[in-house]
PDB file of N, CA and C in Angstrom:
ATOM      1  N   UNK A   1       0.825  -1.180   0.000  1.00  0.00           N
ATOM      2  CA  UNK A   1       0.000   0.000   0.000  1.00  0.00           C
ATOM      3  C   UNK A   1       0.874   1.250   0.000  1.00  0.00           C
ATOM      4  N   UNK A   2       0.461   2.113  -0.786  1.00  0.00           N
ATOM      5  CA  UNK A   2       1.049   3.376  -0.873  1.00  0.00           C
ATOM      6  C   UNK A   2      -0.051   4.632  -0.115  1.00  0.00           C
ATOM      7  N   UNK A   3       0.822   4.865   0.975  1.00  0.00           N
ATOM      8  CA  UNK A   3       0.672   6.440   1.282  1.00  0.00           C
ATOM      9  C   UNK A   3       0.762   7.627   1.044  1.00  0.00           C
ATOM     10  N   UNK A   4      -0.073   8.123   0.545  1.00  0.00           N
ATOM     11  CA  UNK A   4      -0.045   9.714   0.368  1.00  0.00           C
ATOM     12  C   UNK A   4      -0.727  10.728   0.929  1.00  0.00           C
ATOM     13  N   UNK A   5      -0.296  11.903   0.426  1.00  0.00           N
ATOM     14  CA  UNK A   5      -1.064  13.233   1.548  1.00  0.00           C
ATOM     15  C   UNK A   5      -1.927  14.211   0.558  1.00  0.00           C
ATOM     16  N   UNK A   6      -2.814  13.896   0.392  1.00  0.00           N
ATOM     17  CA  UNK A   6      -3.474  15.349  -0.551  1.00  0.00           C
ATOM     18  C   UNK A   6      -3.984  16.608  -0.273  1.00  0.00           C
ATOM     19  N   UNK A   7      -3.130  17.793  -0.726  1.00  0.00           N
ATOM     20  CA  UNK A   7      -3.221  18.663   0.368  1.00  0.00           C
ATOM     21  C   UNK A   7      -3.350  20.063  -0.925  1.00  0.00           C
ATOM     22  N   UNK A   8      -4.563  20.745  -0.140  1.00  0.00           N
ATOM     23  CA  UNK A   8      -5.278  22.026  -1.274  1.00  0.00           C
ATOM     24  C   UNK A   8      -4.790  23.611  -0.393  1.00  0.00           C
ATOM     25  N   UNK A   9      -4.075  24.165  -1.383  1.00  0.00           N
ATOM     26  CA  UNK A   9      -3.169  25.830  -0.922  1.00  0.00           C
ATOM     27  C   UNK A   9      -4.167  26.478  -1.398  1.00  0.00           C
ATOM     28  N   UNK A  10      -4.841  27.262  -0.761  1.00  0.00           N
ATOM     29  CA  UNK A  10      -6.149  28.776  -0.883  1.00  0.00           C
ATOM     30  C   UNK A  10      -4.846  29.953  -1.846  1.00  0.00           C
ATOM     31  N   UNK A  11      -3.925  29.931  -0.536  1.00  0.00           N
ATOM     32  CA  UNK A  11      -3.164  31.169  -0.680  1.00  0.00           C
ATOM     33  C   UNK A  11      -1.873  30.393  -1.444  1.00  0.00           C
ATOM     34  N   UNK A  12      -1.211  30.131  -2.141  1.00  0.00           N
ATOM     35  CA  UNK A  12       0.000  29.359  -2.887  1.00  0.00           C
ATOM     36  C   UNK A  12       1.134  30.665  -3.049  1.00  0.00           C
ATOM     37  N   UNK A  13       2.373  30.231  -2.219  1.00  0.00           N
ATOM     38  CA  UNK A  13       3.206  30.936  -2.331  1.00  0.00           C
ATOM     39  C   UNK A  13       4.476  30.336  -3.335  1.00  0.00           C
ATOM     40  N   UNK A  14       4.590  30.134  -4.370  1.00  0.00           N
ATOM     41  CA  UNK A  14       5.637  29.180  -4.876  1.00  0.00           C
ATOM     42  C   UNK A  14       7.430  29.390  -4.849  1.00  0.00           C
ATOM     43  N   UNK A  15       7.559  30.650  -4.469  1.00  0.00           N
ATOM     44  CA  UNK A  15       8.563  30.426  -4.101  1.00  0.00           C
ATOM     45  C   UNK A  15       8.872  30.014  -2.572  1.00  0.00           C
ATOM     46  N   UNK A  16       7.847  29.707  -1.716  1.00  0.00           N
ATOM     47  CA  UNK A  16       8.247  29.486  -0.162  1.00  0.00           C
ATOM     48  C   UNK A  16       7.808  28.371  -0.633  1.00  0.00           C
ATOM     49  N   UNK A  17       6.803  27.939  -1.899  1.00  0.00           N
ATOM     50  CA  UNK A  17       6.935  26.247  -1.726  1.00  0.00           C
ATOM     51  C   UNK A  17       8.073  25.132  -2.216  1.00  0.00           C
ATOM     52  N   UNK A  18       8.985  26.170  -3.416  1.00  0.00           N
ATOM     53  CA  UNK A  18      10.070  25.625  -3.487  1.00  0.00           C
ATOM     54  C   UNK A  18      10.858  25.533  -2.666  1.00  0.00           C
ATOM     55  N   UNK A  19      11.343  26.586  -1.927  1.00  0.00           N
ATOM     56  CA  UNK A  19      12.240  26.782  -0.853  1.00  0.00           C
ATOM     57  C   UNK A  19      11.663  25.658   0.425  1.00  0.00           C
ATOM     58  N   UNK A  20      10.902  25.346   0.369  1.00  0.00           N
ATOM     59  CA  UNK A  20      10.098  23.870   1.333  1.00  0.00           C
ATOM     60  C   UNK A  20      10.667  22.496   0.806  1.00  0.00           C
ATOM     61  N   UNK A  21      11.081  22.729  -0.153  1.00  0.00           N
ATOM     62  CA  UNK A  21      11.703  21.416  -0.611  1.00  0.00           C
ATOM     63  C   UNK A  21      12.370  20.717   0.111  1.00  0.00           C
ATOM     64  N   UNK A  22      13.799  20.870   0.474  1.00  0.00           N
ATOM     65  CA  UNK A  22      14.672  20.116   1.332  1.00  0.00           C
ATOM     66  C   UNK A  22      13.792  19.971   2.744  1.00  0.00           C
ATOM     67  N   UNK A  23      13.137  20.804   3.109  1.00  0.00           N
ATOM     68  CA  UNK A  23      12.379  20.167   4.374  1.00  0.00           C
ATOM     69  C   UNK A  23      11.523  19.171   4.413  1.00  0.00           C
ATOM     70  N   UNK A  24      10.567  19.292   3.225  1.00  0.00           N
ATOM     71  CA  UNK A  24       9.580  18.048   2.789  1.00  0.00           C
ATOM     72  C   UNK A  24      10.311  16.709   2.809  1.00  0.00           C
ATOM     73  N   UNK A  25      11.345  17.013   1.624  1.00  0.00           N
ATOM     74  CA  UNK A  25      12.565  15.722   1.506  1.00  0.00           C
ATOM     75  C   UNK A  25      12.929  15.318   3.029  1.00  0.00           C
ATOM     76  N   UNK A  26      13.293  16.320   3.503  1.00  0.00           N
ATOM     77  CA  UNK A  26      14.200  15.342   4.636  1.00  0.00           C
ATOM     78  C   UNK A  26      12.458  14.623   5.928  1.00  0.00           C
ATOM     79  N   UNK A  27      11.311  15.117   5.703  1.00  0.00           N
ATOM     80  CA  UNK A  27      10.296  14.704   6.359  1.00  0.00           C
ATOM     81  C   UNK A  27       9.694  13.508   5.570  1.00  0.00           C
ATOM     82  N   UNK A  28      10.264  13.325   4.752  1.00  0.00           N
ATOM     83  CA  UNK A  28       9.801  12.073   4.086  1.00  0.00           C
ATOM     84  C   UNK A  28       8.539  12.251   2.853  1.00  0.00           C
ATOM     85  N   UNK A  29       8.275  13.413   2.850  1.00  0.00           N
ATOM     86  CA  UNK A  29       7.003  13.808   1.727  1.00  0.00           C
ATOM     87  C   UNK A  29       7.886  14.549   0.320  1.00  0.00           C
ATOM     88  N   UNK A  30       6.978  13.594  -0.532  1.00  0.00           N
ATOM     89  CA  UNK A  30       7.894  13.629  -1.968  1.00  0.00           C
ATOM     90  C   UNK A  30       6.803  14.497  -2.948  1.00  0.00           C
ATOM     91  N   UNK A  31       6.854  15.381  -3.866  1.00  0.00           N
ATOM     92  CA  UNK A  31       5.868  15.778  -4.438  1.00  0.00           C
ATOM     93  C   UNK A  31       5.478  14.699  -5.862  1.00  0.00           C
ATOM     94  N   UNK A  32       4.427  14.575  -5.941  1.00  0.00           N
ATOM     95  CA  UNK A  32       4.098  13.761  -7.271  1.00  0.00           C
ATOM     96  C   UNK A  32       3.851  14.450  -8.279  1.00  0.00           C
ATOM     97  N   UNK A  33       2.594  15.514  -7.896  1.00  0.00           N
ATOM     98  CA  UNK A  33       2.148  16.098  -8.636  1.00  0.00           C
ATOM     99  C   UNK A  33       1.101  17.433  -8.082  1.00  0.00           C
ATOM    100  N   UNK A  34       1.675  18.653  -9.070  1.00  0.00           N
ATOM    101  CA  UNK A  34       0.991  19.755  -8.414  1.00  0.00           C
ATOM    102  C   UNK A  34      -0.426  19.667  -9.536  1.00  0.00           C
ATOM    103  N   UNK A  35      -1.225  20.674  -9.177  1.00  0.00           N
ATOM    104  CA  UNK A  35      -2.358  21.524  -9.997  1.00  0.00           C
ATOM    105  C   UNK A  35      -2.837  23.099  -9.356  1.00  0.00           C
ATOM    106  N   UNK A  36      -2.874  23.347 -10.344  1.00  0.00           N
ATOM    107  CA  UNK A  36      -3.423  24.894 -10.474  1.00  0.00           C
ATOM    108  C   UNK A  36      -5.126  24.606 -11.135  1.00  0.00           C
ATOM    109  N   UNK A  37      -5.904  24.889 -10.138  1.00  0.00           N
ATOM    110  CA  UNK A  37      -7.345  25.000 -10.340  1.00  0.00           C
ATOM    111  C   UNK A  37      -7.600  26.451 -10.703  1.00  0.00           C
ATOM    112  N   UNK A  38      -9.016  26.026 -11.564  1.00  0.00           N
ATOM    113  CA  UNK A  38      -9.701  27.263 -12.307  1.00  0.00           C
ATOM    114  C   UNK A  38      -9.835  28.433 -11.260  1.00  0.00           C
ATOM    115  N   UNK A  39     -10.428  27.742  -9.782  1.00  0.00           N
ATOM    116  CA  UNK A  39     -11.007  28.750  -8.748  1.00  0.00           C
ATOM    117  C   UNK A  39      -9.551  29.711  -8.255  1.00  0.00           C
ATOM    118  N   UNK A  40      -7.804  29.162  -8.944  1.00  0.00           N
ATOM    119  CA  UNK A  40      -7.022  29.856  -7.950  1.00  0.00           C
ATOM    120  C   UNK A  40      -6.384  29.364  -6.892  1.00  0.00           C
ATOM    121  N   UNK A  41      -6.872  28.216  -6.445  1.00  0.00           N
ATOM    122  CA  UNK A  41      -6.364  27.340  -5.309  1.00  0.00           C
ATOM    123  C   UNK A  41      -5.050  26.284  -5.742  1.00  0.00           C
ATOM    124  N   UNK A  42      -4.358  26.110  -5.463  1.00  0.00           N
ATOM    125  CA  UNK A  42      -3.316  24.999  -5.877  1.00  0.00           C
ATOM    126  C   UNK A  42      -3.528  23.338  -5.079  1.00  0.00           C
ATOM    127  N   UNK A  43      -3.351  22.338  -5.681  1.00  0.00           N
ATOM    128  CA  UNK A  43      -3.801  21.197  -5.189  1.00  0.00           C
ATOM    129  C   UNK A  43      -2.197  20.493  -5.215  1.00  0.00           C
ATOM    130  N   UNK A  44      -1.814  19.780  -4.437  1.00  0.00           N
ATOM    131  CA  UNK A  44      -1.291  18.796  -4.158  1.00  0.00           C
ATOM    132  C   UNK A  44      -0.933  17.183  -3.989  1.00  0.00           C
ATOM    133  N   UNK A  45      -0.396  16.584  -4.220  1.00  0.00           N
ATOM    134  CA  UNK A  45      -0.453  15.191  -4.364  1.00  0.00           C
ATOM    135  C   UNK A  45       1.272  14.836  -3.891  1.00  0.00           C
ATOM    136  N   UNK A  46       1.230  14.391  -2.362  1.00  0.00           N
ATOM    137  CA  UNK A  46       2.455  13.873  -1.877  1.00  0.00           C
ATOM    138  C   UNK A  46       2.469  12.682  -1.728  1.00  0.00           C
ATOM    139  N   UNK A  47       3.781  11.908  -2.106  1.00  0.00           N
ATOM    140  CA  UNK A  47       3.953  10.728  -1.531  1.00  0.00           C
ATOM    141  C   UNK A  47       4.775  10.654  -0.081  1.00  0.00           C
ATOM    142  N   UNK A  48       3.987   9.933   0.747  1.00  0.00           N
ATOM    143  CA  UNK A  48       4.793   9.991   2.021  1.00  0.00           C
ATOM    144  C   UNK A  48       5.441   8.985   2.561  1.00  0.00           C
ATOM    145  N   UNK A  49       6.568   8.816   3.306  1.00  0.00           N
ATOM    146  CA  UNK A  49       7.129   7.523   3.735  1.00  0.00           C
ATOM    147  C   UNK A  49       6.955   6.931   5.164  1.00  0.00           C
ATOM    148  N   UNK A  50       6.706   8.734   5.747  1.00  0.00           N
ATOM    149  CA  UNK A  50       6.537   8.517   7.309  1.00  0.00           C
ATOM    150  C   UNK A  50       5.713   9.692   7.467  1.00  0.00           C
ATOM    151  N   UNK A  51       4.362   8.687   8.408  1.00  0.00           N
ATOM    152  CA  UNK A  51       3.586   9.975   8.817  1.00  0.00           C
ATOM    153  C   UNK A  51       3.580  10.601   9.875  1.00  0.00           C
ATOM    154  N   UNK A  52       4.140   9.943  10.721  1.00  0.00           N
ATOM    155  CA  UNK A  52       4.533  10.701  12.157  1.00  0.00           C
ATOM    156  C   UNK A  52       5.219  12.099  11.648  1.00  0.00           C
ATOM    157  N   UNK A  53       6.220  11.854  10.904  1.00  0.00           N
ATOM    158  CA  UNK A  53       7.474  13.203  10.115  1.00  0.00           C
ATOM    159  C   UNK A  53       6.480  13.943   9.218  1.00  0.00           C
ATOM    160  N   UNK A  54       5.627  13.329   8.147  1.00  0.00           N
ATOM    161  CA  UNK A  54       4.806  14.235   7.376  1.00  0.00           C
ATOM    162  C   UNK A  54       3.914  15.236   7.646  1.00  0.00           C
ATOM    163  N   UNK A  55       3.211  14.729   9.694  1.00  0.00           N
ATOM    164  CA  UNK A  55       2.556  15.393  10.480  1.00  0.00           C
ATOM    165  C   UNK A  55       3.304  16.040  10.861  1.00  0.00           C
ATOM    166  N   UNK A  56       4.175  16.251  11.287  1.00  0.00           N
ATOM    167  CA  UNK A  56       5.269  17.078  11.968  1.00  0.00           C
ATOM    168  C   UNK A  56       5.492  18.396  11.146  1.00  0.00           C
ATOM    169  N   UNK A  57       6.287  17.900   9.381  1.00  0.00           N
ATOM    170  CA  UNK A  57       6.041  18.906   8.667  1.00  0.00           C
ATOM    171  C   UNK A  57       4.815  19.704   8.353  1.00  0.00           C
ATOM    172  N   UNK A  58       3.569  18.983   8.384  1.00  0.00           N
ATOM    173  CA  UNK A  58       2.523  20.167   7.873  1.00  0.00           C
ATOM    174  C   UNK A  58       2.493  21.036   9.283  1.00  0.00           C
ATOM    175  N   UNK A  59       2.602  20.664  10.227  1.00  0.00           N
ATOM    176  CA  UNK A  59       2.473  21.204  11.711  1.00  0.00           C
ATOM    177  C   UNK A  59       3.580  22.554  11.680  1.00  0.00           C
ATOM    178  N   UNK A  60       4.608  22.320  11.238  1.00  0.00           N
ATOM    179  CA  UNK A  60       5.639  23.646  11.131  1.00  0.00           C
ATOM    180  C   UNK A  60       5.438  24.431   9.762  1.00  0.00           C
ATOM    181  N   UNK A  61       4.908  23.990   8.699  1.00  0.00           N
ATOM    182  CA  UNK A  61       4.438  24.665   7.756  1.00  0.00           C
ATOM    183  C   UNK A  61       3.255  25.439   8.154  1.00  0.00           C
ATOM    184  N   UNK A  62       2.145  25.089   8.925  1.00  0.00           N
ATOM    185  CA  UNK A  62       1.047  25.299   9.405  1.00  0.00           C
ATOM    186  C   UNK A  62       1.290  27.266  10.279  1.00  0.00           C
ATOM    187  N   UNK A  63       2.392  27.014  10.944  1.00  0.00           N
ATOM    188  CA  UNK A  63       2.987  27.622  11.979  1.00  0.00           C
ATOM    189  C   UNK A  63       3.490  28.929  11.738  1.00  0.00           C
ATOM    190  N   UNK A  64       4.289  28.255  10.846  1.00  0.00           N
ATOM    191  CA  UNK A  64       5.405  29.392   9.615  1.00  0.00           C
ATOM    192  C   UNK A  64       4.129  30.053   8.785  1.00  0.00           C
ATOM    193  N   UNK A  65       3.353  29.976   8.725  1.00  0.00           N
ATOM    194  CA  UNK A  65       1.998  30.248   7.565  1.00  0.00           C
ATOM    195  C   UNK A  65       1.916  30.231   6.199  1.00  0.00           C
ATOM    196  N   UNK A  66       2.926  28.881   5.779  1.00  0.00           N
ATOM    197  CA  UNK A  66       2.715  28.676   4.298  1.00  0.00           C
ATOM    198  C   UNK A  66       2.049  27.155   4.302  1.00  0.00           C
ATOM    199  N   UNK A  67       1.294  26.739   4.795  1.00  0.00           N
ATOM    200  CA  UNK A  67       1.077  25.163   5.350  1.00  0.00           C
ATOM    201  C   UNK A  67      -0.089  25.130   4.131  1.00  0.00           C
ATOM    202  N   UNK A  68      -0.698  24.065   3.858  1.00  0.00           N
ATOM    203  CA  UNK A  68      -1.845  23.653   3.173  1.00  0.00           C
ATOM    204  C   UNK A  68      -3.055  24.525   3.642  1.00  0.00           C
ATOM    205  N   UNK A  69      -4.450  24.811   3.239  1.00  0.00           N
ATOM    206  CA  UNK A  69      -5.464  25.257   3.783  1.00  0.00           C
ATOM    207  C   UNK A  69      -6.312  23.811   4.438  1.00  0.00           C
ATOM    208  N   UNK A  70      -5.844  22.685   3.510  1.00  0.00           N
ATOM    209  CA  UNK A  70      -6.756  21.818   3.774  1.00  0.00           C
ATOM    210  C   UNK A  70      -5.699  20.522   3.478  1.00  0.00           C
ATOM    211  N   UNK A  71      -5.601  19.551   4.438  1.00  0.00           N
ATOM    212  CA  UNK A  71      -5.289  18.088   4.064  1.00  0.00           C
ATOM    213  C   UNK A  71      -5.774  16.784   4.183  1.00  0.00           C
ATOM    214  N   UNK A  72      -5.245  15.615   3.441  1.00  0.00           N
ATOM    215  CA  UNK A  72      -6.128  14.451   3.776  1.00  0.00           C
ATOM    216  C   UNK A  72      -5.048  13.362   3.269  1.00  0.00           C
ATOM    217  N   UNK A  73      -4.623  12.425   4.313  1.00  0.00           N
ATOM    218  CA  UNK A  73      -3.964  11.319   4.516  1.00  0.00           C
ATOM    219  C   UNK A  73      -4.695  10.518   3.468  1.00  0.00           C
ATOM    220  N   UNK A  74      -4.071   9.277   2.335  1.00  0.00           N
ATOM    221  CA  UNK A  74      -5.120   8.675   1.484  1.00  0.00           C
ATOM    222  C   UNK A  74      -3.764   7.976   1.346  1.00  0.00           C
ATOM    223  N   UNK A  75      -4.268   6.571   1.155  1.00  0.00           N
ATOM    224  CA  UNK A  75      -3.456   5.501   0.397  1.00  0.00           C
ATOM    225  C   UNK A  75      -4.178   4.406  -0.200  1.00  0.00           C
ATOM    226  N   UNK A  76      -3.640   3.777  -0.918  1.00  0.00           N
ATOM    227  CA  UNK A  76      -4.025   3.259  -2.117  1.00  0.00           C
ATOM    228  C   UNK A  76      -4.577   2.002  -1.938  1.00  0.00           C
ATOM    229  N   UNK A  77      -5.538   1.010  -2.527  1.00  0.00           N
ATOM    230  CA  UNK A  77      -6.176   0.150  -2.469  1.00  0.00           C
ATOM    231  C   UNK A  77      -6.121  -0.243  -3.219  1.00  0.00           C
TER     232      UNK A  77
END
């Protein structure tokens, strides 16, 4: 089974989401795949390895105030 995190940005900052990179990496969340929706919102699609660390990161992203607006733990069946 594969774990992932699907997670929707209201406000999308892309250069603080690049600059998030090496932190994601070293928390174990890999990006798969972004989207840019019609409404403006940016969508997300992470692969994760560890969710204890992946919680951790959205928790300091959350903090810092570039975090997701909205997330949801999902793995595969």
């Amino acid at each position: 089974m594969s774990h992932q995190l699907l997670a929707r940005y209201d406000s999308f900052d892309k250069t603080a989401f690049d600059g998030d990179a090496e932190n994601r990496s070293t928390a174990g969340v890999s990006l798969l795949q972004l989207w840019h929706a019609t409404t403006g919102s940016h969508w997300a699609l992470f692969n994760i390895s560890d969710a204890d660390k992946a919680r951790a990161w959205l928790d300091k992203t959350a903090a810092l105030g570039h975090g997701p607006t909205e997330h949801h733990f999902v793995e595969t069946v």
